[in-house]
N, C-alpha and C. Protein backbone atom coordinates (compact mmCIF):
# COMPACT_ATOMS: atom_id res chain seq x y z
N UNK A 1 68.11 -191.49 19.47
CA UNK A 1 68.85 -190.66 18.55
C UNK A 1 70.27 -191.20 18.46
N UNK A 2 70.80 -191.56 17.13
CA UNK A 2 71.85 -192.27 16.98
C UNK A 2 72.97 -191.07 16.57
N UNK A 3 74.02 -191.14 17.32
CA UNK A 3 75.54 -190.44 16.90
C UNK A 3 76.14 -190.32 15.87
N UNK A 4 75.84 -189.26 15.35
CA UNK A 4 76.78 -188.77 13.49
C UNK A 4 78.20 -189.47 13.60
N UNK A 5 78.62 -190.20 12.90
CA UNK A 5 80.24 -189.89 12.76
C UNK A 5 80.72 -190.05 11.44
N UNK A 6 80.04 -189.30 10.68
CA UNK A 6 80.16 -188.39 9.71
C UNK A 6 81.94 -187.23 9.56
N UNK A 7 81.88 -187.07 8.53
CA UNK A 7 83.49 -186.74 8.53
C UNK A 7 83.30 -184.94 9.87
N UNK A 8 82.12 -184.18 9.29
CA UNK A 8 81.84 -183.39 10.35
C UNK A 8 81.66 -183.37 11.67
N UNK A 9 81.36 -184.36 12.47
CA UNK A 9 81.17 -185.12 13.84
C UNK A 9 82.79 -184.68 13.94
N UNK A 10 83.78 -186.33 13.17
CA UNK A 10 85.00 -186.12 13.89
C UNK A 10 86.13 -185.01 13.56
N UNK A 11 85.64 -183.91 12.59
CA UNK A 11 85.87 -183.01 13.02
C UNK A 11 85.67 -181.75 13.85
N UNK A 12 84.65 -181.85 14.62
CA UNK A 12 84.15 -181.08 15.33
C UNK A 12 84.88 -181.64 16.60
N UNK A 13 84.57 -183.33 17.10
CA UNK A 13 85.67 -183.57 17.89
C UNK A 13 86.88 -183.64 18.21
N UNK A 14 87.72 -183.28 16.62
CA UNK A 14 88.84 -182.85 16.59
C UNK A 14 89.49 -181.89 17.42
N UNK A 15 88.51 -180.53 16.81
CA UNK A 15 88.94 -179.03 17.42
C UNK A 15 88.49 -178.78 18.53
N UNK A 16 87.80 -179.62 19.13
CA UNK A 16 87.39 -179.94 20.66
C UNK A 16 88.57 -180.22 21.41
N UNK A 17 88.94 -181.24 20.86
CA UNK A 17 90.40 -182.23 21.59
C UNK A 17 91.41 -180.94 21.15
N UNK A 18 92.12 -180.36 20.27
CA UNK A 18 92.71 -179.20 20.09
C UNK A 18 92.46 -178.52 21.14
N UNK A 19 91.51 -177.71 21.26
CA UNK A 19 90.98 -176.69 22.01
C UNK A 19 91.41 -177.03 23.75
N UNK A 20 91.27 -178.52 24.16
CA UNK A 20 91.48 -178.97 25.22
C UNK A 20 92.69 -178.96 25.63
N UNK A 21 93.32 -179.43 24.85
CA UNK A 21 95.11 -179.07 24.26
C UNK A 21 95.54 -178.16 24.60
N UNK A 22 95.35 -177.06 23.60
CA UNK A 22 95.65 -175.70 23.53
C UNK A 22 95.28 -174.89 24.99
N UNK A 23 94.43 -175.34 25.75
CA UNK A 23 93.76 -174.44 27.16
C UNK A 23 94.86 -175.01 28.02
N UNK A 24 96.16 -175.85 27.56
CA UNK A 24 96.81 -176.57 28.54
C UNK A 24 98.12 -175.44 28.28
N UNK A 25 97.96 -174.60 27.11
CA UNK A 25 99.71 -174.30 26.91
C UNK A 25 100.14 -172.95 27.98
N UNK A 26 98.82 -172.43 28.77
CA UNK A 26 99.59 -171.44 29.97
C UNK A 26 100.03 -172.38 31.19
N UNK A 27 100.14 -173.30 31.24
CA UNK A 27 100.80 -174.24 32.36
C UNK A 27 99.74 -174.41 33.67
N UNK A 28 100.27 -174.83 34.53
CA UNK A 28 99.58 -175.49 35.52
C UNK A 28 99.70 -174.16 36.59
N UNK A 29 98.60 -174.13 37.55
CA UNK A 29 99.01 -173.19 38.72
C UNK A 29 98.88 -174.05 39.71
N UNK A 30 100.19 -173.83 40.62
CA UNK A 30 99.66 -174.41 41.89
C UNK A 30 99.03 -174.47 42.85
N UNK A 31 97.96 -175.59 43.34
CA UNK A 31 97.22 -174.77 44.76
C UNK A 31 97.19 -174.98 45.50
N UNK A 32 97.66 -173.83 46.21
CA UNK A 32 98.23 -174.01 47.54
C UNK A 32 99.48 -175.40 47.55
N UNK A 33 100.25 -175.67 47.06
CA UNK A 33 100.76 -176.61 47.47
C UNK A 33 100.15 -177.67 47.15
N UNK A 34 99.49 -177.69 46.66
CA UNK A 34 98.42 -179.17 46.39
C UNK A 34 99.19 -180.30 45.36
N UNK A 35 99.10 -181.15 45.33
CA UNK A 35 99.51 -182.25 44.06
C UNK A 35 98.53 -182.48 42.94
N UNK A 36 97.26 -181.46 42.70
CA UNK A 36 96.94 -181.09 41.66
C UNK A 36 97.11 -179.87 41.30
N UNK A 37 97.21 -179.31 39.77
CA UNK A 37 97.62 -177.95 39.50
C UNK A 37 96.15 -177.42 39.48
N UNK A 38 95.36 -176.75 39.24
CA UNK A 38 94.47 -175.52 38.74
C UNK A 38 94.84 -175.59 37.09
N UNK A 39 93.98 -175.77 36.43
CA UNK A 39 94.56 -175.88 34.57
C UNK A 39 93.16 -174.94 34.12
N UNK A 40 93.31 -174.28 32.39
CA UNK A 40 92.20 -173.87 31.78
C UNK A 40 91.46 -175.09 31.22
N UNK A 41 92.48 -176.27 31.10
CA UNK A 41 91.88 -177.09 30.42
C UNK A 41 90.12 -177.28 30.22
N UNK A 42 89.73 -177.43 31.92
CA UNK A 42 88.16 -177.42 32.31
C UNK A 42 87.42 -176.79 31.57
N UNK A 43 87.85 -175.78 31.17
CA UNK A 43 86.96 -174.33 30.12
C UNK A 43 86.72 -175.71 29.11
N UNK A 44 88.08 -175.93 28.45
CA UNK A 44 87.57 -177.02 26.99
C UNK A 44 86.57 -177.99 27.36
N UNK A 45 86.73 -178.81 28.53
CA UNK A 45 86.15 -179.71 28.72
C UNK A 45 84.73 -179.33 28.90
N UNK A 46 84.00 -178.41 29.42
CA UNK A 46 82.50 -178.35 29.76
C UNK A 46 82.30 -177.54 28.42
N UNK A 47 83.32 -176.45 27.14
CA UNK A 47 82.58 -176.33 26.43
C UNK A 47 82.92 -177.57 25.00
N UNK A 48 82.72 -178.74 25.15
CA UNK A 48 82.70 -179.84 24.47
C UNK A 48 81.75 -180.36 24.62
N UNK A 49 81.26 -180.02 25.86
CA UNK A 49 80.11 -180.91 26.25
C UNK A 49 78.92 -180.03 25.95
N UNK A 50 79.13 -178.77 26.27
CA UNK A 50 77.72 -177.75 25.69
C UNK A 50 78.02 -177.67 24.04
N UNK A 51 78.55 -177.62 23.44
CA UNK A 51 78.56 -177.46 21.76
C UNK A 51 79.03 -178.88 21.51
N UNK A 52 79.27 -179.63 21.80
CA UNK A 52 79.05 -180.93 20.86
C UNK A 52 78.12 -182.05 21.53
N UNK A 53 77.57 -181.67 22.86
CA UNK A 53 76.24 -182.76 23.00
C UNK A 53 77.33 -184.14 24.00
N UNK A 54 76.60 -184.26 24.16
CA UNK A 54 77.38 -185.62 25.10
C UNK A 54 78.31 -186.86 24.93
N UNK A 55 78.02 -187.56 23.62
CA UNK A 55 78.58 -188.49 22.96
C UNK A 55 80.13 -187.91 22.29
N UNK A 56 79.57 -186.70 21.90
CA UNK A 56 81.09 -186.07 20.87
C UNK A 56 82.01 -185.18 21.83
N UNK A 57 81.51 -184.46 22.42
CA UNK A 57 81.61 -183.97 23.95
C UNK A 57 82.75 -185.09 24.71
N UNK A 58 82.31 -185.89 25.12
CA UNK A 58 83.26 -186.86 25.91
C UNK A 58 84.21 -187.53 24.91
N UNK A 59 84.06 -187.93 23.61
CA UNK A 59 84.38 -188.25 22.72
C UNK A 59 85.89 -187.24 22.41
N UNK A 60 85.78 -185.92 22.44
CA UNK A 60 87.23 -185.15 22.42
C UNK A 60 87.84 -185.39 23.63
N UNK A 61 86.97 -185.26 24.54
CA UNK A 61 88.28 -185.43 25.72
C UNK A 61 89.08 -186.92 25.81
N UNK A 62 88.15 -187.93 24.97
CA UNK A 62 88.87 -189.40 25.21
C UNK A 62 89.80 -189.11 23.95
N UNK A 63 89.31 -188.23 23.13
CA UNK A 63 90.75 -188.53 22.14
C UNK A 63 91.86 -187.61 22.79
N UNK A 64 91.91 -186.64 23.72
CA UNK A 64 93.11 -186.07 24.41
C UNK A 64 93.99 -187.01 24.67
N UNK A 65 92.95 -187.18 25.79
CA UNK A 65 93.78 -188.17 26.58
C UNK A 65 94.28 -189.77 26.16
N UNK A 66 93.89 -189.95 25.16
CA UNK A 66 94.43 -191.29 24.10
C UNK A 66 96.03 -190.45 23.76
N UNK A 67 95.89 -189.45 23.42
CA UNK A 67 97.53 -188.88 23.31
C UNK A 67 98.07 -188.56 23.97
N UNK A 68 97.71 -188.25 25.18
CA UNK A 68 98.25 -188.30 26.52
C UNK A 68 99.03 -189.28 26.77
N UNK A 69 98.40 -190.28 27.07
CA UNK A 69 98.58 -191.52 27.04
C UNK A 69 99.61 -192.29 26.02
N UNK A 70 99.47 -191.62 24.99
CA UNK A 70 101.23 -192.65 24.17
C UNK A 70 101.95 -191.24 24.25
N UNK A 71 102.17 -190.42 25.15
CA UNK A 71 103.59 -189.57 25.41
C UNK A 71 103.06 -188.41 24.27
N UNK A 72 102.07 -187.49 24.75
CA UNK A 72 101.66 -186.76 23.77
C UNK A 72 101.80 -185.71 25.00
N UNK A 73 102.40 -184.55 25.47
CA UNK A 73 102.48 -183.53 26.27
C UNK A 73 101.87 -182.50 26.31
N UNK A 74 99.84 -183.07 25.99
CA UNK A 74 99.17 -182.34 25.64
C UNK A 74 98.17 -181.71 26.90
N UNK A 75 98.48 -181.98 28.50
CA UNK A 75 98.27 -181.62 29.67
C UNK A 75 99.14 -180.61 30.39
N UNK A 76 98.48 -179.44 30.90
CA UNK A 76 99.64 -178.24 31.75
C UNK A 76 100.58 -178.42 32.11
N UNK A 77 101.48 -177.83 31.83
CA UNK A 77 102.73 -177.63 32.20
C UNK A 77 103.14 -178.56 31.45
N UNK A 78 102.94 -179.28 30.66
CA UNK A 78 103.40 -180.09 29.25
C UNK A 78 103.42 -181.46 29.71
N UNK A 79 102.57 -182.13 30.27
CA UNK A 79 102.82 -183.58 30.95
C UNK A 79 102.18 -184.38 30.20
N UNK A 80 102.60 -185.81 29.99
CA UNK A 80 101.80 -186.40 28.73
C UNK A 80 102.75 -187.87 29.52
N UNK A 81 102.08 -188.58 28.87
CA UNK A 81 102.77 -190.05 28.67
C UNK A 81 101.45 -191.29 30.41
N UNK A 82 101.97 -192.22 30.00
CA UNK A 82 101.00 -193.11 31.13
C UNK A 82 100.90 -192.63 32.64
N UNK A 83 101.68 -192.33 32.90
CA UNK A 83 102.36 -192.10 34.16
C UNK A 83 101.04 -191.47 35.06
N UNK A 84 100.79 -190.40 33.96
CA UNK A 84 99.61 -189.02 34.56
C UNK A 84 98.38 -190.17 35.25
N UNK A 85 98.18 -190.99 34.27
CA UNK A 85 97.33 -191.95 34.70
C UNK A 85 97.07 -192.68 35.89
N UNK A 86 98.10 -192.80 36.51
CA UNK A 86 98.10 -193.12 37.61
C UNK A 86 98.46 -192.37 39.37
N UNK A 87 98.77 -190.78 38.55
CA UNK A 87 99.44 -190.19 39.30
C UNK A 87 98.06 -189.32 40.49
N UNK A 88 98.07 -188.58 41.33
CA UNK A 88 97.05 -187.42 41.68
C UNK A 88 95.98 -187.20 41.13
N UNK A 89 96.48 -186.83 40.05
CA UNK A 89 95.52 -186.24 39.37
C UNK A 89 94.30 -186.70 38.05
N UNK A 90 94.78 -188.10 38.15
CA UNK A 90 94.41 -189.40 37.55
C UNK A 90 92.48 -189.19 37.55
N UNK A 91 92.09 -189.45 38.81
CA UNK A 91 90.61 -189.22 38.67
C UNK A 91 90.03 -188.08 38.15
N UNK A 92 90.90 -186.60 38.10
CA UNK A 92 90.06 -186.19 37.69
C UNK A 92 90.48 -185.65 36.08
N UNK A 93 91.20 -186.55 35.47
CA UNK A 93 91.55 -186.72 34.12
C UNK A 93 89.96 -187.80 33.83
N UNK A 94 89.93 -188.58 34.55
CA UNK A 94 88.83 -189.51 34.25
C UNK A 94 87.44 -189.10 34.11
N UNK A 95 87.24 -188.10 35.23
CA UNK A 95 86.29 -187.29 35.69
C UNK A 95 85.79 -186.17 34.53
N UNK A 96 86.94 -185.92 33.67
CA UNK A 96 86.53 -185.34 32.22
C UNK A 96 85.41 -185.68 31.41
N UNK A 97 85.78 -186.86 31.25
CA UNK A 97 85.30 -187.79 29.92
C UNK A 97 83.59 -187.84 31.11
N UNK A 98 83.17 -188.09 32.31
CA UNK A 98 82.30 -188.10 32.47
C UNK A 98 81.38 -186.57 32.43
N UNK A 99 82.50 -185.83 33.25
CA UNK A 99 81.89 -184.55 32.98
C UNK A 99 81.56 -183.95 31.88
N UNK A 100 82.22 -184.00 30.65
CA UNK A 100 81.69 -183.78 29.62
C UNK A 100 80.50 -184.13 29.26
N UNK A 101 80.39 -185.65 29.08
CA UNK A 101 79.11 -185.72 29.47
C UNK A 101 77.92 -185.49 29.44
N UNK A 102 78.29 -185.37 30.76
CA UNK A 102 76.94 -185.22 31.86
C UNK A 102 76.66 -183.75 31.18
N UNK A 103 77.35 -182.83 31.20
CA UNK A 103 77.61 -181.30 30.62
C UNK A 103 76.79 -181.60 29.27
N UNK A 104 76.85 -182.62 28.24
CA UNK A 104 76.24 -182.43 27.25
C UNK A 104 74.99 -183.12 27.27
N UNK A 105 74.58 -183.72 28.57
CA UNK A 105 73.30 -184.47 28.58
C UNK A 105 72.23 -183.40 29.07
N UNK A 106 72.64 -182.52 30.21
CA UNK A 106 71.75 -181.82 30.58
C UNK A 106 71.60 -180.31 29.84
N UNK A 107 72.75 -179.95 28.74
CA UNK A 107 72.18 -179.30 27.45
C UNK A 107 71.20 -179.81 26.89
N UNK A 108 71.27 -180.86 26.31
CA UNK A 108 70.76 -181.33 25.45
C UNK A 108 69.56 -182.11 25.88
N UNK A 109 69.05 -181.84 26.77
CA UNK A 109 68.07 -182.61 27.83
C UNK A 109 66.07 -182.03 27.58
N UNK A 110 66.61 -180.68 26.25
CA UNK A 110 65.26 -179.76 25.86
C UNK A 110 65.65 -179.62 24.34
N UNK A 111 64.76 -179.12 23.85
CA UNK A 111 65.02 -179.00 21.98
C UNK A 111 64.91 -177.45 21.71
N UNK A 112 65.04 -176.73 22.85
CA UNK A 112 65.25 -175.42 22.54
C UNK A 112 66.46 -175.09 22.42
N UNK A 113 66.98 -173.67 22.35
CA UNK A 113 68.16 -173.28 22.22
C UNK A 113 69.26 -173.18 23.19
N UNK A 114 69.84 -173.20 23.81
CA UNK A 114 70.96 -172.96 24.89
C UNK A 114 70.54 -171.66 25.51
N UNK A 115 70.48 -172.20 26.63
CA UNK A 115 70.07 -170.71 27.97
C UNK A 115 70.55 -170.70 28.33
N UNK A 116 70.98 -169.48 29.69
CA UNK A 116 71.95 -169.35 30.45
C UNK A 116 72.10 -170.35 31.25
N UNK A 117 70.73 -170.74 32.27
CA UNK A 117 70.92 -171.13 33.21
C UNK A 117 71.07 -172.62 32.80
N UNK A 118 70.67 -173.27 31.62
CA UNK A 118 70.67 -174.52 31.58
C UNK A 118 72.27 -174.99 31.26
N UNK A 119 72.94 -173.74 31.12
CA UNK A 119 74.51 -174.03 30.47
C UNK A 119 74.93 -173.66 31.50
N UNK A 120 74.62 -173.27 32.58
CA UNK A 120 75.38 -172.58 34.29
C UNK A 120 75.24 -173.72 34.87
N UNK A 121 74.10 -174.79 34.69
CA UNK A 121 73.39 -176.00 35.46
C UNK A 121 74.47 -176.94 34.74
N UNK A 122 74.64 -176.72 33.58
CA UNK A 122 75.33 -178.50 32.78
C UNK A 122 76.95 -178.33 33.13
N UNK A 123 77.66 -176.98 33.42
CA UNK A 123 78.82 -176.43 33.92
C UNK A 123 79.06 -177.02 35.63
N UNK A 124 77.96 -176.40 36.20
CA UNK A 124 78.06 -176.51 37.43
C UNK A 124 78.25 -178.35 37.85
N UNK A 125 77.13 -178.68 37.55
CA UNK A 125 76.82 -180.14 37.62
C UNK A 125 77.45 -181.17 36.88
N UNK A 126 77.95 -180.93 35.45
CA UNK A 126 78.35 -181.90 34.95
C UNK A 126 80.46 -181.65 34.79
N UNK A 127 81.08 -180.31 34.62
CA UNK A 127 81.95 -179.95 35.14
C UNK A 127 82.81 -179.55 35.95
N UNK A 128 82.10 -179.24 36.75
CA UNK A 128 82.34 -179.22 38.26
C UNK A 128 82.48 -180.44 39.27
N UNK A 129 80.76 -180.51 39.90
CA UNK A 129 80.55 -181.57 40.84
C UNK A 129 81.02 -183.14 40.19
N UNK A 130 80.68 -183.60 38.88
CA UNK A 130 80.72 -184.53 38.45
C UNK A 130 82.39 -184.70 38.77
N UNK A 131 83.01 -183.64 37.94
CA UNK A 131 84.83 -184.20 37.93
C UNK A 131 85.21 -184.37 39.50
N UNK A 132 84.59 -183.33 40.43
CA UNK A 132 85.17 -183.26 41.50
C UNK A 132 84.82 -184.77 42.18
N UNK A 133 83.50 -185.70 41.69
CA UNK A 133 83.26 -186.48 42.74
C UNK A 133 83.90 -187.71 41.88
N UNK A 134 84.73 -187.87 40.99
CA UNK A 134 85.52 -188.73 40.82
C UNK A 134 86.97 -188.30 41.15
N UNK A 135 87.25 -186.87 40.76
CA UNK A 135 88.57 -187.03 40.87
C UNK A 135 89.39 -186.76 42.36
N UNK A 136 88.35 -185.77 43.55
CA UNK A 136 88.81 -186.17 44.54
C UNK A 136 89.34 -187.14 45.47
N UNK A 137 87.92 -188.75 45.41
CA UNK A 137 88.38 -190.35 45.96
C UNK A 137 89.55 -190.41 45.48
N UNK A 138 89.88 -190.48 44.24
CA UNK A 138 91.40 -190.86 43.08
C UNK A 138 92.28 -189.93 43.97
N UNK A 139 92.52 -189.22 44.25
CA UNK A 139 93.33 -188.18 44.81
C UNK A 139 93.58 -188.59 45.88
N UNK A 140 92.52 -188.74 46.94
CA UNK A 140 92.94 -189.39 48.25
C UNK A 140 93.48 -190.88 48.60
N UNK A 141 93.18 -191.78 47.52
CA UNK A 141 93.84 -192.63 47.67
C UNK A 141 95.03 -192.65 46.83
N UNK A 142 95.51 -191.96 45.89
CA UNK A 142 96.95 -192.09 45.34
C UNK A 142 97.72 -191.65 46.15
N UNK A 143 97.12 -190.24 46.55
CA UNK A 143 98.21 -189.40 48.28
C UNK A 143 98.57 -190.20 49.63
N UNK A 144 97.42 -191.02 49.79
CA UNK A 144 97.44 -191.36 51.00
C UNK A 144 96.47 -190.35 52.01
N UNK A 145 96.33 -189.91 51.60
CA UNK A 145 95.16 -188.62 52.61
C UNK A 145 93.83 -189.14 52.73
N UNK A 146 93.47 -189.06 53.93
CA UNK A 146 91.75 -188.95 54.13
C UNK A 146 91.12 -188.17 53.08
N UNK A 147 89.93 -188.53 52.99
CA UNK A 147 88.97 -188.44 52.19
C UNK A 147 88.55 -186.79 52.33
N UNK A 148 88.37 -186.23 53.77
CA UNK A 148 87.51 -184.96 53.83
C UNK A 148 89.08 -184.30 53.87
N UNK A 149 89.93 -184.21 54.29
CA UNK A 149 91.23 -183.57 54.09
C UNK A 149 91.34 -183.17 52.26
N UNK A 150 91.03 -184.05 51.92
CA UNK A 150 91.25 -184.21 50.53
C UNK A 150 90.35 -183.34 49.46
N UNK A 151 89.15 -183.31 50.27
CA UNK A 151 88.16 -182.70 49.46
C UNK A 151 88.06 -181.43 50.19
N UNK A 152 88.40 -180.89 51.23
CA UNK A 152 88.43 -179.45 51.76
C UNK A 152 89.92 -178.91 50.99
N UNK A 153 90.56 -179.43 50.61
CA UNK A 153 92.08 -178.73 49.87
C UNK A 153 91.74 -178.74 48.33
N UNK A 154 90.26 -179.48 48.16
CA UNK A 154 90.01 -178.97 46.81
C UNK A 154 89.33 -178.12 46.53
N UNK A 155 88.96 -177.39 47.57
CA UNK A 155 87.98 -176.62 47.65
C UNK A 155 88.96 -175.08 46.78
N UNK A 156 90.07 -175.16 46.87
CA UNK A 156 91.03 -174.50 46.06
C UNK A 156 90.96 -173.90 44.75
N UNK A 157 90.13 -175.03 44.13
CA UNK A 157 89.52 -175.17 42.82
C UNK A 157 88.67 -174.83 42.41
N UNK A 158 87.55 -174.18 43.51
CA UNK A 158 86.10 -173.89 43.02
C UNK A 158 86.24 -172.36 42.50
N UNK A 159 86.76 -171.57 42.92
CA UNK A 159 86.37 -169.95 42.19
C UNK A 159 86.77 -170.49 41.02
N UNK A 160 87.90 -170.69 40.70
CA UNK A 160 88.44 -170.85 39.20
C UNK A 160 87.27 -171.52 38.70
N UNK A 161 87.14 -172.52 39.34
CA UNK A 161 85.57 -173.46 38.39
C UNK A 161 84.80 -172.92 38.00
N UNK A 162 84.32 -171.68 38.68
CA UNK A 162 83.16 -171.27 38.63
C UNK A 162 83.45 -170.33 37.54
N UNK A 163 84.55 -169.78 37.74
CA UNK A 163 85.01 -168.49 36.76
C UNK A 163 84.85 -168.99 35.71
N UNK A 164 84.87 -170.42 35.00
CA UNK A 164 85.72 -171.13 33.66
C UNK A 164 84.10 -171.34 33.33
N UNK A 165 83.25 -171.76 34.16
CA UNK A 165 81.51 -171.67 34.34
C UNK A 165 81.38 -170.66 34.13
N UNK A 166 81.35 -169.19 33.79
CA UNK A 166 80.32 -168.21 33.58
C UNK A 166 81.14 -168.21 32.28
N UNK A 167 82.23 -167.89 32.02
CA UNK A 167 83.45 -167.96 30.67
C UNK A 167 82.41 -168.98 29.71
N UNK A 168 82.16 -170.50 30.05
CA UNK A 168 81.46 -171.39 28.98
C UNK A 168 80.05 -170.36 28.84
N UNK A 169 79.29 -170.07 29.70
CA UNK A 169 78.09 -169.41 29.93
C UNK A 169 78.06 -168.13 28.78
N UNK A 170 78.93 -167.68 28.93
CA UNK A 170 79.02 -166.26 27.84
C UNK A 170 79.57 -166.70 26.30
N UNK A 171 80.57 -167.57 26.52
CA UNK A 171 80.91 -168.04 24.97
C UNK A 171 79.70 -169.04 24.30
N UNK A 172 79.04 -169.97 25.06
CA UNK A 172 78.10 -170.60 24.59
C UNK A 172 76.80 -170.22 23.91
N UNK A 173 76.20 -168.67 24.30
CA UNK A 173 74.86 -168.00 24.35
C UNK A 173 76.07 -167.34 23.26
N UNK A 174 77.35 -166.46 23.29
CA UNK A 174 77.64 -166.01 21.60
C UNK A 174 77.74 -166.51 20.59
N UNK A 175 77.89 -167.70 21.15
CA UNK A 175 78.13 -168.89 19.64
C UNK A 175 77.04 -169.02 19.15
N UNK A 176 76.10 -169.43 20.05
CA UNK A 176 74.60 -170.04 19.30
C UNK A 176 74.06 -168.41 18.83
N UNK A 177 74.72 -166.98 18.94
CA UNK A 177 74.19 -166.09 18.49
C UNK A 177 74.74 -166.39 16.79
N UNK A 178 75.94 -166.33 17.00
CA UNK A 178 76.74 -165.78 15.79
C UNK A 178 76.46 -167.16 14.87
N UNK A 179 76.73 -168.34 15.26
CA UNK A 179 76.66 -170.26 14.62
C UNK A 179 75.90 -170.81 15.28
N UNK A 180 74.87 -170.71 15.27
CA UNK A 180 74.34 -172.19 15.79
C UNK A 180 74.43 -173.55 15.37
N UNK A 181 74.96 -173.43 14.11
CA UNK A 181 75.10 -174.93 13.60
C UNK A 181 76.37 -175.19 13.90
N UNK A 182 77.02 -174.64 14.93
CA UNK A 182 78.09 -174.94 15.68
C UNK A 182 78.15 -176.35 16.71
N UNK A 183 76.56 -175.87 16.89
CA UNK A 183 76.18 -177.01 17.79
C UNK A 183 75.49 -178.27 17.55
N UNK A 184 75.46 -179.57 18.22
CA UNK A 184 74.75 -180.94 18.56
C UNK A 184 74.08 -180.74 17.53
N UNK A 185 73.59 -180.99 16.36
CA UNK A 185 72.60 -180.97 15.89
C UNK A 185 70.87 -181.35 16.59
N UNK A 186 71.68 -182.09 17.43
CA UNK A 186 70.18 -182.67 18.28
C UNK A 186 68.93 -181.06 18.73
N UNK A 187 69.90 -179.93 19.06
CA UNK A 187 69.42 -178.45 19.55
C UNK A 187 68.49 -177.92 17.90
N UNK A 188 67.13 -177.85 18.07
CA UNK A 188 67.00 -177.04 17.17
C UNK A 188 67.18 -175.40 17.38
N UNK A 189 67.05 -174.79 16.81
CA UNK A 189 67.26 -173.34 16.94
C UNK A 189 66.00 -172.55 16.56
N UNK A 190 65.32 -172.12 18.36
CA UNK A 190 63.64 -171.63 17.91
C UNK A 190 63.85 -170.32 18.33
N UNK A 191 62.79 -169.59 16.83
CA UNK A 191 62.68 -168.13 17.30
C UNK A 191 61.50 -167.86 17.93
């Protein structure tokens, strides 16, 4: 199955990349002291990957972060430009573009409609574990910290994760109520 990019595609990845944006403008929380913040961003990122399918899905988050990247202050607490790239929090900026994803592979992995659990599974697994198992290594070696130090202080991160996981879970099952042609086209919509 070959990728639309049709003027509708890159606008759908548009308001994706917006949306990713926009989940950045309540700022960063700190955790615990950590040198990564806690962001909503994640909400955008796993629901890109459940309503636009995997290709278009990762596809908004690489166009974020393409403006990120030439000094676009479209990350919490308003941070933008190369720098982020290399900084803490670097892997799991990277860890997006996979998590998305993965988030839109294991949607899109049946030709039925979006279920709970298969959008709790593509959240959990492809927004979650996926970002965490790139962006933690990145973390411990930009800090200087051991590896399990590193990944027990991220553990900081998981309620919120999970919270931003049932949040995609409930907006995803209303969307495909109210639009389904909101979504991948790849999803048919069976009664």
């Amino acid at each position: 199955m070959g990728v639309s990019t049709g003027p509708g595609s890159l606008t759908r990845v548009a308001v994706f990349a917006a949306l990713i944006a926009v989940l950045g403008i309540p700022g960063a929380i700190p955790a615990f002291g950590g040198a990564v913040p806690i962001t909503a961003q994640t909400l955008g990122v796993m629901l890109a990957g459940v309503v636009l399918g995997p290709w278009r899905g990762a596809g908004a988050v690489v166009l974020v972060e393409v403006l990120v990247a030439f000094g676009l202050p479209l990350l919490s607490g308003g941070r933008g430009g190369a720098g982020v790239f290399v900084g803490p929090s670097a892997g799991y900026l990277f860890g997006w573009i996979v998590g998305a994803f993965v988030v839109g592979a294991i949607m899109y992995a049946g030709p039925v409609r979006p279920t709970w659990w298969r959008t709790a599974l593509a959240c959990v697994v492809g927004g979650i574990l996926v970002i965490y198992a790139v962006g933690i290594p990145v973390q411990s070696l930009v800090t200087g910290l051991p590896l399990g130090p590193t990944a027990l202080s991220s553990l900081a991160f998981l309620p919120g994760d999970l919270i931003k996981a049932v949040v995609t879970v409930g907006i995803a099952l209303a969307l495909w109520k109210a639009y389904p042609k909101a979504f991948h086209r790849g999803v048919r919509r069976s009664t």
